[in-house]
N, C-alpha and C. Protein backbone atom coordinates (compact mmCIF):
# COMPACT_ATOMS: atom_id res chain seq x y z
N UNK A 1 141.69 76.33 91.76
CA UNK A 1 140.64 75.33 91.95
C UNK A 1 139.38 75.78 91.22
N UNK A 2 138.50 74.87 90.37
CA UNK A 2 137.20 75.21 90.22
C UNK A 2 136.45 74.70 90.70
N UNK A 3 135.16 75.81 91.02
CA UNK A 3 134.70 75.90 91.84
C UNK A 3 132.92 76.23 91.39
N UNK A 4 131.77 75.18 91.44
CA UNK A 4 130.58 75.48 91.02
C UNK A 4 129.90 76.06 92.29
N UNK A 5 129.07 76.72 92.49
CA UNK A 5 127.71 77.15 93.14
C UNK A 5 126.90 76.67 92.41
N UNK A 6 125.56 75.71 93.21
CA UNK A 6 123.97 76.08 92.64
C UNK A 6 123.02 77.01 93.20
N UNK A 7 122.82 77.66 93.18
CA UNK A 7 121.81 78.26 93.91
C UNK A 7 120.32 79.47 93.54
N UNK A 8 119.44 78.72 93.67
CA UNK A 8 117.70 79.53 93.35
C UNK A 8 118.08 80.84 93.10
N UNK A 9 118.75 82.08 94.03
CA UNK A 9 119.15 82.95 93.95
C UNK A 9 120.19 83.34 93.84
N UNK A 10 120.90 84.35 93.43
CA UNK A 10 122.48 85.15 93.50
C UNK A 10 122.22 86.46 93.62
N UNK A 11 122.36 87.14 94.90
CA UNK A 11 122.16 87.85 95.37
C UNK A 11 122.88 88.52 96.27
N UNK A 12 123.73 89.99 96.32
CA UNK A 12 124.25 90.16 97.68
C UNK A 12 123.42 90.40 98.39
N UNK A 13 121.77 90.93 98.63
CA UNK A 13 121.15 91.31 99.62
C UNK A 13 120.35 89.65 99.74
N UNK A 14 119.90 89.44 100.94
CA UNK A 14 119.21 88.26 101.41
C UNK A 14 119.83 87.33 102.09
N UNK A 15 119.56 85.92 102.77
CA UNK A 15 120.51 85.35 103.54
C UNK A 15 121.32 84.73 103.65
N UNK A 16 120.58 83.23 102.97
CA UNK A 16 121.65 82.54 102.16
C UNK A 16 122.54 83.05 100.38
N UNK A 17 121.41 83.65 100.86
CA UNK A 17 121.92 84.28 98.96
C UNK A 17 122.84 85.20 98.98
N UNK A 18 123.01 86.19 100.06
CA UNK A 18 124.37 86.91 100.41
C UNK A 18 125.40 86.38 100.87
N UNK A 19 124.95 85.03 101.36
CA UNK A 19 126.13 84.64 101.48
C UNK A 19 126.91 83.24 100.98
N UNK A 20 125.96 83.12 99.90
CA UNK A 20 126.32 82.45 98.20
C UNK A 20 127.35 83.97 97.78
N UNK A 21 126.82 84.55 97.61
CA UNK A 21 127.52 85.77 96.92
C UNK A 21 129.33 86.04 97.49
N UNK A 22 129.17 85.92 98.41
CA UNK A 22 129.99 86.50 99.85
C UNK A 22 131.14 85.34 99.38
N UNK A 23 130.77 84.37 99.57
CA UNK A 23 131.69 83.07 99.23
C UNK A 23 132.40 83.16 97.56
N UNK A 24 131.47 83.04 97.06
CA UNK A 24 131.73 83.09 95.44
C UNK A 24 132.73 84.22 94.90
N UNK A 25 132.30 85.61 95.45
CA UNK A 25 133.28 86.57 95.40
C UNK A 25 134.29 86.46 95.79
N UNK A 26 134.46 86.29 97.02
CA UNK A 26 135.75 85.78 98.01
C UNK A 26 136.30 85.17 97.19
N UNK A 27 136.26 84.09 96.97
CA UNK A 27 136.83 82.85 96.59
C UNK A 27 137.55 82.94 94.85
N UNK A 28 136.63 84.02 94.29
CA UNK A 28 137.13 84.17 92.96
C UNK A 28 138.74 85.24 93.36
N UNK A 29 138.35 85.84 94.00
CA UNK A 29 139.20 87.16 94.61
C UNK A 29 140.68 87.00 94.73
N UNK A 30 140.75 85.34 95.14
CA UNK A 30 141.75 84.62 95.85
C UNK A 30 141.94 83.97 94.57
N UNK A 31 142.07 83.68 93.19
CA UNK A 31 142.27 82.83 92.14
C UNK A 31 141.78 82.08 91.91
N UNK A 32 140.34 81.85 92.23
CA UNK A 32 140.07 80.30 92.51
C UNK A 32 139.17 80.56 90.68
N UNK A 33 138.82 79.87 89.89
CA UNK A 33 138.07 79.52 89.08
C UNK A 33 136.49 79.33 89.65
N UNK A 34 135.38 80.47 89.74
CA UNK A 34 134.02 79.71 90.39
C UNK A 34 133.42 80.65 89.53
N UNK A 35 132.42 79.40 89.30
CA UNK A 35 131.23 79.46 88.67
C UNK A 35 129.99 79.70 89.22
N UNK A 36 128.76 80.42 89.25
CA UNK A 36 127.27 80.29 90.13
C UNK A 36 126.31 79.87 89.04
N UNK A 37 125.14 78.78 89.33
CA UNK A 37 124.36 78.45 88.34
C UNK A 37 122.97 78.39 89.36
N UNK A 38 122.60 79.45 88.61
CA UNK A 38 121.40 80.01 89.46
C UNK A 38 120.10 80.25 88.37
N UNK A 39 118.86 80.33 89.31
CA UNK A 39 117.96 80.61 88.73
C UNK A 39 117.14 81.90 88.60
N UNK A 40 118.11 83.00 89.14
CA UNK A 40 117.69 84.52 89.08
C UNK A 40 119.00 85.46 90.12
N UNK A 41 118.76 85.85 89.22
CA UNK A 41 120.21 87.05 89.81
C UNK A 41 120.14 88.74 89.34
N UNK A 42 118.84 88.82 89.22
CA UNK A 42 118.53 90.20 88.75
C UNK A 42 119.31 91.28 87.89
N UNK A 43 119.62 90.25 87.09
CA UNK A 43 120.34 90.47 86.05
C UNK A 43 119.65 90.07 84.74
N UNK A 44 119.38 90.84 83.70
CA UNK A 44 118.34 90.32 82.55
C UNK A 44 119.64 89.75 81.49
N UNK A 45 121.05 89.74 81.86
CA UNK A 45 121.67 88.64 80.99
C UNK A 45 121.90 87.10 81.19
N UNK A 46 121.77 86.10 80.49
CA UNK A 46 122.03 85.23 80.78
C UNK A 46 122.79 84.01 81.68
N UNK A 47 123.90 85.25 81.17
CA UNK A 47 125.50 84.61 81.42
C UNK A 47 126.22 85.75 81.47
N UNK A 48 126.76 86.29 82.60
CA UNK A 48 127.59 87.45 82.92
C UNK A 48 128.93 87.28 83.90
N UNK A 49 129.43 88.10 84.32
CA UNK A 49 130.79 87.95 85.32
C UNK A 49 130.33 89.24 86.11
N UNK A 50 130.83 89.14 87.16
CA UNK A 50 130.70 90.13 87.97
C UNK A 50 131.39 89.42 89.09
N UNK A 51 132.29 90.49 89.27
CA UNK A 51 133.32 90.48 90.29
C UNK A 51 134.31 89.22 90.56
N UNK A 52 134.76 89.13 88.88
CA UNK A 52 135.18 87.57 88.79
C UNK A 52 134.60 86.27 88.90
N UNK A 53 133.20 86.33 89.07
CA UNK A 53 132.29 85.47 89.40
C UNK A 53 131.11 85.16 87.71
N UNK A 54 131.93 83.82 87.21
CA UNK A 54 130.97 83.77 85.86
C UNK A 54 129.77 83.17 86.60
N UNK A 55 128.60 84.33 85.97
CA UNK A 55 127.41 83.90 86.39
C UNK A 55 126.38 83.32 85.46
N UNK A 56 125.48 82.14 85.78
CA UNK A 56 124.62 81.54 84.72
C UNK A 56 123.73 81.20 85.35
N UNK A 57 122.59 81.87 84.64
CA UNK A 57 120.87 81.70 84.60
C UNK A 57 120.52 81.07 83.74
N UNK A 58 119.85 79.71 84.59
CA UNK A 58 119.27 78.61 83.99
C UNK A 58 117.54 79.25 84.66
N UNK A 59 116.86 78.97 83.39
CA UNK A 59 114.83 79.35 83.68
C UNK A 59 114.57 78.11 84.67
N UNK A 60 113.98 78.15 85.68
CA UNK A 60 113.62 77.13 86.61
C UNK A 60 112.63 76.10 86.08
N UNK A 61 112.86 74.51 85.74
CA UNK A 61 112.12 73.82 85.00
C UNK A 61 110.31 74.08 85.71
N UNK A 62 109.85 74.01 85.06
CA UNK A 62 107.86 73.93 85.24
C UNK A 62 107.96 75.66 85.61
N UNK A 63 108.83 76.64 85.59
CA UNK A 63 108.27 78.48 85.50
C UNK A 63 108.04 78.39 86.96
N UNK A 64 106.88 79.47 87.23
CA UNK A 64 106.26 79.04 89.08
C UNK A 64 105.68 77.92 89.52
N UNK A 65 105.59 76.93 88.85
CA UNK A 65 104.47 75.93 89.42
C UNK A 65 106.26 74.81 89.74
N UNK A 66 107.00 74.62 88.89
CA UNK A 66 108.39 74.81 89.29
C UNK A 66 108.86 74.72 90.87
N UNK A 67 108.90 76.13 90.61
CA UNK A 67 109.46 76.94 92.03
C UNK A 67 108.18 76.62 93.20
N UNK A 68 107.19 75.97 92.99
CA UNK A 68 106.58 76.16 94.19
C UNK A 68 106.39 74.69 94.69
N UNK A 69 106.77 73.60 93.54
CA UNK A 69 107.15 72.53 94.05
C UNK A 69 108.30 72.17 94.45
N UNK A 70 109.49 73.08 93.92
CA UNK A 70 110.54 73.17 94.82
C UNK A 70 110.63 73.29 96.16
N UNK A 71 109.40 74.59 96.39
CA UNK A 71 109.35 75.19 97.51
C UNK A 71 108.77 74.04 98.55
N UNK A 72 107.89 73.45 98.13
CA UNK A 72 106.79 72.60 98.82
C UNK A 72 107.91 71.15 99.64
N UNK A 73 108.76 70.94 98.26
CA UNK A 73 109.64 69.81 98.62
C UNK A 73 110.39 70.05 99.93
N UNK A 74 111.17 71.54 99.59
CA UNK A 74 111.92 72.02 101.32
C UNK A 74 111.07 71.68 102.15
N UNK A 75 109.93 72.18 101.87
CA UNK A 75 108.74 72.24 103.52
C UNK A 75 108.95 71.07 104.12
N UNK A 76 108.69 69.88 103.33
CA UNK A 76 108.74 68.63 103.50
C UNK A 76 109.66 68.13 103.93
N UNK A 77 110.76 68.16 103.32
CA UNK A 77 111.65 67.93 103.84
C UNK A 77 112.02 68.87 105.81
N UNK A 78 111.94 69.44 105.89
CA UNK A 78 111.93 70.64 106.88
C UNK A 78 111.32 69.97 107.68
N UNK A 79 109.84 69.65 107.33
CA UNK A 79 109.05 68.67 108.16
C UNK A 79 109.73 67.95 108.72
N UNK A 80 110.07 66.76 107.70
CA UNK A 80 110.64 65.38 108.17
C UNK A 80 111.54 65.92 109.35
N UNK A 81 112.54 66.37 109.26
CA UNK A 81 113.38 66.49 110.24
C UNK A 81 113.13 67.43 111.48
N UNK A 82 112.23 68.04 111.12
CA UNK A 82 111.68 68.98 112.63
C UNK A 82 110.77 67.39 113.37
N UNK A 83 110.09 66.73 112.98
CA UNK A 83 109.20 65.56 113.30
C UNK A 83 110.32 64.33 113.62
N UNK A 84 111.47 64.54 113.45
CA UNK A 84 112.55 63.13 113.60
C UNK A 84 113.04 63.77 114.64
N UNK A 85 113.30 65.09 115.11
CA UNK A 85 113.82 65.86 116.49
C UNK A 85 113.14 66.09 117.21
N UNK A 86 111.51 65.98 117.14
CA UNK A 86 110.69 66.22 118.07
C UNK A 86 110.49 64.17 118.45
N UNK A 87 110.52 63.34 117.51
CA UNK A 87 110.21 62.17 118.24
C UNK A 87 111.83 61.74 119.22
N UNK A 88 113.15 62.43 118.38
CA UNK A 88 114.10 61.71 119.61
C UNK A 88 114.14 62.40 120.92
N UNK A 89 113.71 63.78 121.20
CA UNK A 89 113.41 64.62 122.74
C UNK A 89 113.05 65.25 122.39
N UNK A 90 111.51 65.49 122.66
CA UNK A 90 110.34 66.50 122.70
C UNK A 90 111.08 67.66 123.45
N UNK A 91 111.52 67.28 124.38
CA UNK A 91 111.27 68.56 125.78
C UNK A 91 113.03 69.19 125.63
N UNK A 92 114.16 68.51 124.69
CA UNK A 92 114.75 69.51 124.18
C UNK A 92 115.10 70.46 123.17
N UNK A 93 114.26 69.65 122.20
CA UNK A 93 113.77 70.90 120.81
C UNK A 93 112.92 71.54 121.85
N UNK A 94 111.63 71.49 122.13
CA UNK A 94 110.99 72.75 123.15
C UNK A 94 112.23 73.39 124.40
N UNK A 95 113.16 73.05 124.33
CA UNK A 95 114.14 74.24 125.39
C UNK A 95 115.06 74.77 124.67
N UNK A 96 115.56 73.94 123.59
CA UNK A 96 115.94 75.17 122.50
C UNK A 96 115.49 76.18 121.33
N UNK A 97 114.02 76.17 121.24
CA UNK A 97 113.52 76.74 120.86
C UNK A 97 113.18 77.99 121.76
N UNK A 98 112.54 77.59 122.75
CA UNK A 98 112.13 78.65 124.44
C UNK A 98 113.70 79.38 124.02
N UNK A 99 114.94 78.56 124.35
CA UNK A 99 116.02 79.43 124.65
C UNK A 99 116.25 80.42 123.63
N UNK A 100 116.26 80.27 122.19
CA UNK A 100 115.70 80.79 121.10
C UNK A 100 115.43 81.99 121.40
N UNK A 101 113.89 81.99 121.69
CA UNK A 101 112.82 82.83 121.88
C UNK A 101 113.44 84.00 122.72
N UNK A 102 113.72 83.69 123.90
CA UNK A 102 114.20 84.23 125.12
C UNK A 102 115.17 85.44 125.08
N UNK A 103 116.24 84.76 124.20
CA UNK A 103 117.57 85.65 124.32
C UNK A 103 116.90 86.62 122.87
N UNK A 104 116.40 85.83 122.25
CA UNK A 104 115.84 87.15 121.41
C UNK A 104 114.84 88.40 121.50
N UNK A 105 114.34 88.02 122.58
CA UNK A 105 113.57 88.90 123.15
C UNK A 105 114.13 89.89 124.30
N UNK A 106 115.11 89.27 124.93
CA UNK A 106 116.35 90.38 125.57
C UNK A 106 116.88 91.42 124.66
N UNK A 107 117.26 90.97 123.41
CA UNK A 107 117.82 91.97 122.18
C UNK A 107 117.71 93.71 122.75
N UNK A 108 118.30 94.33 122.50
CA UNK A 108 117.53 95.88 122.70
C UNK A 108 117.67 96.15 121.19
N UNK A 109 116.43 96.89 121.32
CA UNK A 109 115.44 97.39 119.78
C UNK A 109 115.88 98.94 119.40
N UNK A 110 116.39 99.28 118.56
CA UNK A 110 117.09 100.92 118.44
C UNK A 110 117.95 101.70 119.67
N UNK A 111 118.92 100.57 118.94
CA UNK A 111 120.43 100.41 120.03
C UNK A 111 120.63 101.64 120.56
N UNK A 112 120.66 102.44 121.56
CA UNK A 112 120.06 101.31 122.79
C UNK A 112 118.87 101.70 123.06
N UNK A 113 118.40 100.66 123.29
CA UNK A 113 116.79 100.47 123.31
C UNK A 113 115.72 99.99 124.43
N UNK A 114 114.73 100.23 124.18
CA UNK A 114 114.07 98.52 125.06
C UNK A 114 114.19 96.68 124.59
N UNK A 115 114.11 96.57 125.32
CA UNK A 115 114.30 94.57 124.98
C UNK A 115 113.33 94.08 123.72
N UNK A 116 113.22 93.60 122.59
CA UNK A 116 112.63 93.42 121.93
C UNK A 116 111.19 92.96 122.56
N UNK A 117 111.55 92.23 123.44
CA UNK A 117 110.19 91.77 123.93
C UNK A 117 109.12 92.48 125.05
N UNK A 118 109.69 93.76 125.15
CA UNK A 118 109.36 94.61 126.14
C UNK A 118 108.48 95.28 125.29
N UNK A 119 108.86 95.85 123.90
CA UNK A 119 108.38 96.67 122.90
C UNK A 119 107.23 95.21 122.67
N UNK A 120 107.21 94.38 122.15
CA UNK A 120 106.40 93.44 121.71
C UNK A 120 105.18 93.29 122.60
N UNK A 121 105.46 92.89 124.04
CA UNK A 121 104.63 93.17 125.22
C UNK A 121 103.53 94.36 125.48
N UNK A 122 104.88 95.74 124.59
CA UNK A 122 103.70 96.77 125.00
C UNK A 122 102.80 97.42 123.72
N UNK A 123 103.21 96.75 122.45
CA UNK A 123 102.05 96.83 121.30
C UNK A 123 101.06 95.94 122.03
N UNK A 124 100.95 94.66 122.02
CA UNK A 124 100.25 94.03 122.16
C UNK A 124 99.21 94.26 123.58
N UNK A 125 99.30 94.64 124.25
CA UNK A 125 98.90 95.07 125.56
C UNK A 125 98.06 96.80 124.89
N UNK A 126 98.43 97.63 124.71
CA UNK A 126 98.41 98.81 123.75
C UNK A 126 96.79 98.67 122.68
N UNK A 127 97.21 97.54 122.11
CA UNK A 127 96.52 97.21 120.68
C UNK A 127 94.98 96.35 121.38
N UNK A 128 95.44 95.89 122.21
CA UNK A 128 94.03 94.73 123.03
C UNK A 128 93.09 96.19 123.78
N UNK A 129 93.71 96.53 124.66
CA UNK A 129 93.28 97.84 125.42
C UNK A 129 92.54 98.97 124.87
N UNK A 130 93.08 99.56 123.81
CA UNK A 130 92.66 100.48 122.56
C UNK A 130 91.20 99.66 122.07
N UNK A 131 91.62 98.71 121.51
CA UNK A 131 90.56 97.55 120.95
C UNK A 131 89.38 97.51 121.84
N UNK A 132 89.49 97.47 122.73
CA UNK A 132 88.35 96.96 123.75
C UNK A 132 87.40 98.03 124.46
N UNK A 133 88.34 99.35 124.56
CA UNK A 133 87.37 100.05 124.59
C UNK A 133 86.99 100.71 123.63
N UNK A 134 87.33 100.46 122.51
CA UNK A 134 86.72 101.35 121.29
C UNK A 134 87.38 102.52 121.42
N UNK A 135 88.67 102.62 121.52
CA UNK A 135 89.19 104.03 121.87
C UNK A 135 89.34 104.86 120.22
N UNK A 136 89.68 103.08 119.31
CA UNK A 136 90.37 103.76 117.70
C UNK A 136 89.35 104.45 117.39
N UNK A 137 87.81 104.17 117.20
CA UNK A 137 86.98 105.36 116.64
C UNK A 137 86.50 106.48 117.54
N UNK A 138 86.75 106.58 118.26
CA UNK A 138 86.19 107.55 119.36
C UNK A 138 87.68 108.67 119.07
N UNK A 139 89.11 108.53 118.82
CA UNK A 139 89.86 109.32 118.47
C UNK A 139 89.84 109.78 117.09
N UNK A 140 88.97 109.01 116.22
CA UNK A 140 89.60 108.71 114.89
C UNK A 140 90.83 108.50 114.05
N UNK A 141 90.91 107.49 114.66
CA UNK A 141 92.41 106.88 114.19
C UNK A 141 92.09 105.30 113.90
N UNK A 142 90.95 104.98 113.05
CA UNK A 142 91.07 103.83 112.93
C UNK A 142 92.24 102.94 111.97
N UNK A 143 92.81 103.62 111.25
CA UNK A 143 94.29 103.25 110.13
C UNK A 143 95.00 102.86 111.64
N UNK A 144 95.17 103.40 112.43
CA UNK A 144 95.62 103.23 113.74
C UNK A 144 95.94 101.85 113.90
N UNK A 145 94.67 101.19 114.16
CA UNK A 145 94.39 99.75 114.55
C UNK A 145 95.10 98.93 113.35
N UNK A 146 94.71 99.27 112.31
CA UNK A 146 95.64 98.46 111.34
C UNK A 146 97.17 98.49 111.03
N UNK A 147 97.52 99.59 111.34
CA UNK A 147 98.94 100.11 111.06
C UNK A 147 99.63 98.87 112.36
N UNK A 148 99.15 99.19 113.86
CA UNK A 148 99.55 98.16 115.02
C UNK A 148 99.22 96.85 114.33
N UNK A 149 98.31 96.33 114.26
CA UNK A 149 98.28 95.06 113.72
C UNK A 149 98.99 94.33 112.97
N UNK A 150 99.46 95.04 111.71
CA UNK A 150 100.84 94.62 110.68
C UNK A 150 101.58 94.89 111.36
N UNK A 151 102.14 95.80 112.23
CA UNK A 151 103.59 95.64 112.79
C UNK A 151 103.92 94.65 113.62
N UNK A 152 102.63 94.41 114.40
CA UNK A 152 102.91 93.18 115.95
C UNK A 152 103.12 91.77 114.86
N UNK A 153 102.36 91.88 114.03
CA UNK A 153 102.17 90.75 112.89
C UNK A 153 103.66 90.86 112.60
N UNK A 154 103.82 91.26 112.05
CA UNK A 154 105.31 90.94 111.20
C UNK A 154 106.39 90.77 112.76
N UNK A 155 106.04 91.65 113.39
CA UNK A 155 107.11 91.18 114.52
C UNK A 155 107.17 89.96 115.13
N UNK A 156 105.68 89.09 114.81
CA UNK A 156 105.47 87.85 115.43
C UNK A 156 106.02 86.73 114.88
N UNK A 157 106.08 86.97 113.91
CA UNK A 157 106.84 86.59 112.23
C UNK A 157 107.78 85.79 112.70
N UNK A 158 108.32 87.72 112.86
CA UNK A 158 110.13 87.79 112.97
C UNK A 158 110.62 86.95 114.23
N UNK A 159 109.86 87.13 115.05
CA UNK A 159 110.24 86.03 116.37
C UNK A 159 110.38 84.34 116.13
N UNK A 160 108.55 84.46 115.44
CA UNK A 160 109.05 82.94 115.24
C UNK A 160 109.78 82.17 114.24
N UNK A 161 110.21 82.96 113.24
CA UNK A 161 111.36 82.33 112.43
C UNK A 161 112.76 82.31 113.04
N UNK A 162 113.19 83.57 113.75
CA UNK A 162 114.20 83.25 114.21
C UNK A 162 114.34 82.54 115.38
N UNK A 163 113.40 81.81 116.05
CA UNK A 163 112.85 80.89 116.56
C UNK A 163 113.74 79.50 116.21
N UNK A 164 113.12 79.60 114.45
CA UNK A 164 113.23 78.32 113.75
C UNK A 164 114.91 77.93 112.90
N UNK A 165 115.45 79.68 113.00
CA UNK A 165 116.39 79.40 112.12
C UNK A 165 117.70 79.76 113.47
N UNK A 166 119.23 80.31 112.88
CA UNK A 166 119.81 80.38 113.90
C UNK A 166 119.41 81.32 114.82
N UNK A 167 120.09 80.97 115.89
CA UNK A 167 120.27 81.48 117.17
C UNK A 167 121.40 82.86 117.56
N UNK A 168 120.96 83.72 116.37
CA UNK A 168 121.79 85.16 116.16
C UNK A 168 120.97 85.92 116.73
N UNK A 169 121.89 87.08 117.61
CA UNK A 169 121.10 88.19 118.25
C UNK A 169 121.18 89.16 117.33
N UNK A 170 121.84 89.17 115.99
CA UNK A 170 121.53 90.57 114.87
C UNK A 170 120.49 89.97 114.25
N UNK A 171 119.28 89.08 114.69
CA UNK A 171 118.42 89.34 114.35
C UNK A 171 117.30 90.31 114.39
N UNK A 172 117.71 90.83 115.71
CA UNK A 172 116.62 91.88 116.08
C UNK A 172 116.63 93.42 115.05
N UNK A 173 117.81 93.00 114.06
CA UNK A 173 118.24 94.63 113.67
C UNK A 173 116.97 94.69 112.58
N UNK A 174 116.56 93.66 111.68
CA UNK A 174 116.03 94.24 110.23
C UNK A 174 114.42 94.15 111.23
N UNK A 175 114.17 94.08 112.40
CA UNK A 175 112.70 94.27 112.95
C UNK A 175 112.73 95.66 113.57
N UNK A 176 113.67 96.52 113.75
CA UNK A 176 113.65 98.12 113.59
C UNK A 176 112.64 98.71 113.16
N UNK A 177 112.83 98.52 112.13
CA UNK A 177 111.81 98.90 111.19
C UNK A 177 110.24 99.06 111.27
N UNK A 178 109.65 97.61 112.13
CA UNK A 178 108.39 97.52 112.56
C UNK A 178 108.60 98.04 113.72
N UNK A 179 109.49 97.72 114.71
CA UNK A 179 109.36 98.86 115.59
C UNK A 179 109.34 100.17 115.98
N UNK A 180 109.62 100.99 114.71
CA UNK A 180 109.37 102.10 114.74
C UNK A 180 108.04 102.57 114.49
N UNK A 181 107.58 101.68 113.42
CA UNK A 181 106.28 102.26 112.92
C UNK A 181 105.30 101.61 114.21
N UNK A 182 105.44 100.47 114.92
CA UNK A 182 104.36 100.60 115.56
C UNK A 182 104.51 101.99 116.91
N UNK A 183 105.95 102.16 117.47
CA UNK A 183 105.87 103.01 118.53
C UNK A 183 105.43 104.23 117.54
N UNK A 184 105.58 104.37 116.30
CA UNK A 184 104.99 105.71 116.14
C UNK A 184 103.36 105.83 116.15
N UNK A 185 102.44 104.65 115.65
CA UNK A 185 101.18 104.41 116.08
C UNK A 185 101.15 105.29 117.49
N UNK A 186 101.83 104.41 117.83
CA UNK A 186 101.27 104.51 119.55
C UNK A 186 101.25 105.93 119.68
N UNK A 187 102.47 106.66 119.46
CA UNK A 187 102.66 107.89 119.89
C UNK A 187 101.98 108.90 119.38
N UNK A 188 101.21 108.81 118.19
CA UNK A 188 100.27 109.72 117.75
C UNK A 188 99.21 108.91 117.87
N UNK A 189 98.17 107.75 118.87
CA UNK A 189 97.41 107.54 119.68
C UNK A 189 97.11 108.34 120.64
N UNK A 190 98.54 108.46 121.01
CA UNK A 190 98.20 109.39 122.52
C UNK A 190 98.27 111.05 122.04
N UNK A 191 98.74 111.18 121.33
CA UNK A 191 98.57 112.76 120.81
C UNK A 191 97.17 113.03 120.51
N UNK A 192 96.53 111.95 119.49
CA UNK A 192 95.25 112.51 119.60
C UNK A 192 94.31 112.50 120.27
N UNK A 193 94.22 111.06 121.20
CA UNK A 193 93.93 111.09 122.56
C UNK A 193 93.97 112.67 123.51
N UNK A 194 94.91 113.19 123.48
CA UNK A 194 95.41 114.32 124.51
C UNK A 194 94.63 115.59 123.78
N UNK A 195 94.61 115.22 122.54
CA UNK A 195 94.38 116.69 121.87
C UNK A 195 92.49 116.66 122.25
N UNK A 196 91.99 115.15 121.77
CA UNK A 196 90.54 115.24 121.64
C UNK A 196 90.10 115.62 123.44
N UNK A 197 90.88 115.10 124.24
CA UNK A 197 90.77 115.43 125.57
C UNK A 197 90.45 117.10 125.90
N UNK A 198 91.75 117.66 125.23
CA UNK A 198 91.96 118.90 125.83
C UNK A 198 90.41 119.92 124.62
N UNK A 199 90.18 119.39 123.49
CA UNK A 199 89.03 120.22 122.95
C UNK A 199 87.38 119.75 123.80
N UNK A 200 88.08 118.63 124.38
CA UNK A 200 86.30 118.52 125.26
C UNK A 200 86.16 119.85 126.55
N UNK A 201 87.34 120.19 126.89
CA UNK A 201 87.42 120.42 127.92
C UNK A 201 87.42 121.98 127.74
């Protein structure tokens, strides 16, 4: 059978684009004739094969201004239909979204862990507290305050997209990452906390 792909990216790392890849490979693997016609594949040849998979890079018409009316069009579109599910039941897009939220925040965070949302709870609680009494310059750790800030940030991100997209609990795995760096904030907070304590004393 032949077999076209279109797709913006060709990529094994990323989401849909790994699993453009995932398919395309597969599928060549098995005899099939497939083609991908993409607009970047981090590949500086044109037209290549890889892994039985003839690949072709077409330049995205208008360069970035292009790609960002591409981009703009999804939104829109995205719109329309988040706004056509919120006018047929408000109150069950808001319970599958909540439900969303919920089970993703059960997740445990650096298997095995605390609940994603337990860790989320206690930056944020952590970061307000610190904040308020002026603890970051009085330790000197003001990188401190910023280092927490991008992590709760990106973790807030990460919640609410997967919020928006499916309803997978290996979402919590690629937010590791911010969770480490903010519990490590924290934990050399309180180190220097303890240390500036113990030189007053």
């Amino acid at each position: 059978m032949r077999i076209l792909f279109t797709k913006r990216t060709f990529s094994r790392m990323g989401g849909s684009e790994s699993l453009a890849y995932q398919f395309a490979t597969r599928l060549a693997a098995r005899g099939h004739d497939v083609r991908v016609v993409c607009g970047q594949s981090f590949d500086p040849r044109p037209r290549y094969t890889e892994n039985g998979v003839d690949v072709v890079q077409v330049k995205p018409r208008g360069g970035l201004l292009g790609m960002v009316a591409d981009a703009s069009t999804l939104v829109d579109l995205m719109r329309t239909d988040v706004l056509a599910r919120w006018a047929e039941d408000p109150l069950e897009v808001s319970r599958i979204y909540a439900d969303k939220a919920w089970r993703l925040l059960a997740v445990p965070t650096l298997y095995p862990g605390p609940p994603f949302g337990i860790v989320l709870l206690l930056g944020l609680l952590h970061l307000a507290a610190a904040t308020a009494l002026g603890a970051w310059r009085r330790i000197g750790f003001l990188q401190g305050f910023v280092i927490e800030g991008v992590a709760l940030s990106f973790l807030g991100l990460f919640l609410a997209q997967a919020m928006v997209a499916l309803p997978s609990q290996t979402y919590a795995m690629p937010a590791n990452a911010f969770v480490l760096v903010l519990l490590g904030a924290i934990v050399e907070f309180f180190v220097r906390a303890l240390l500036r304590i113990k030189a007053a004393w």
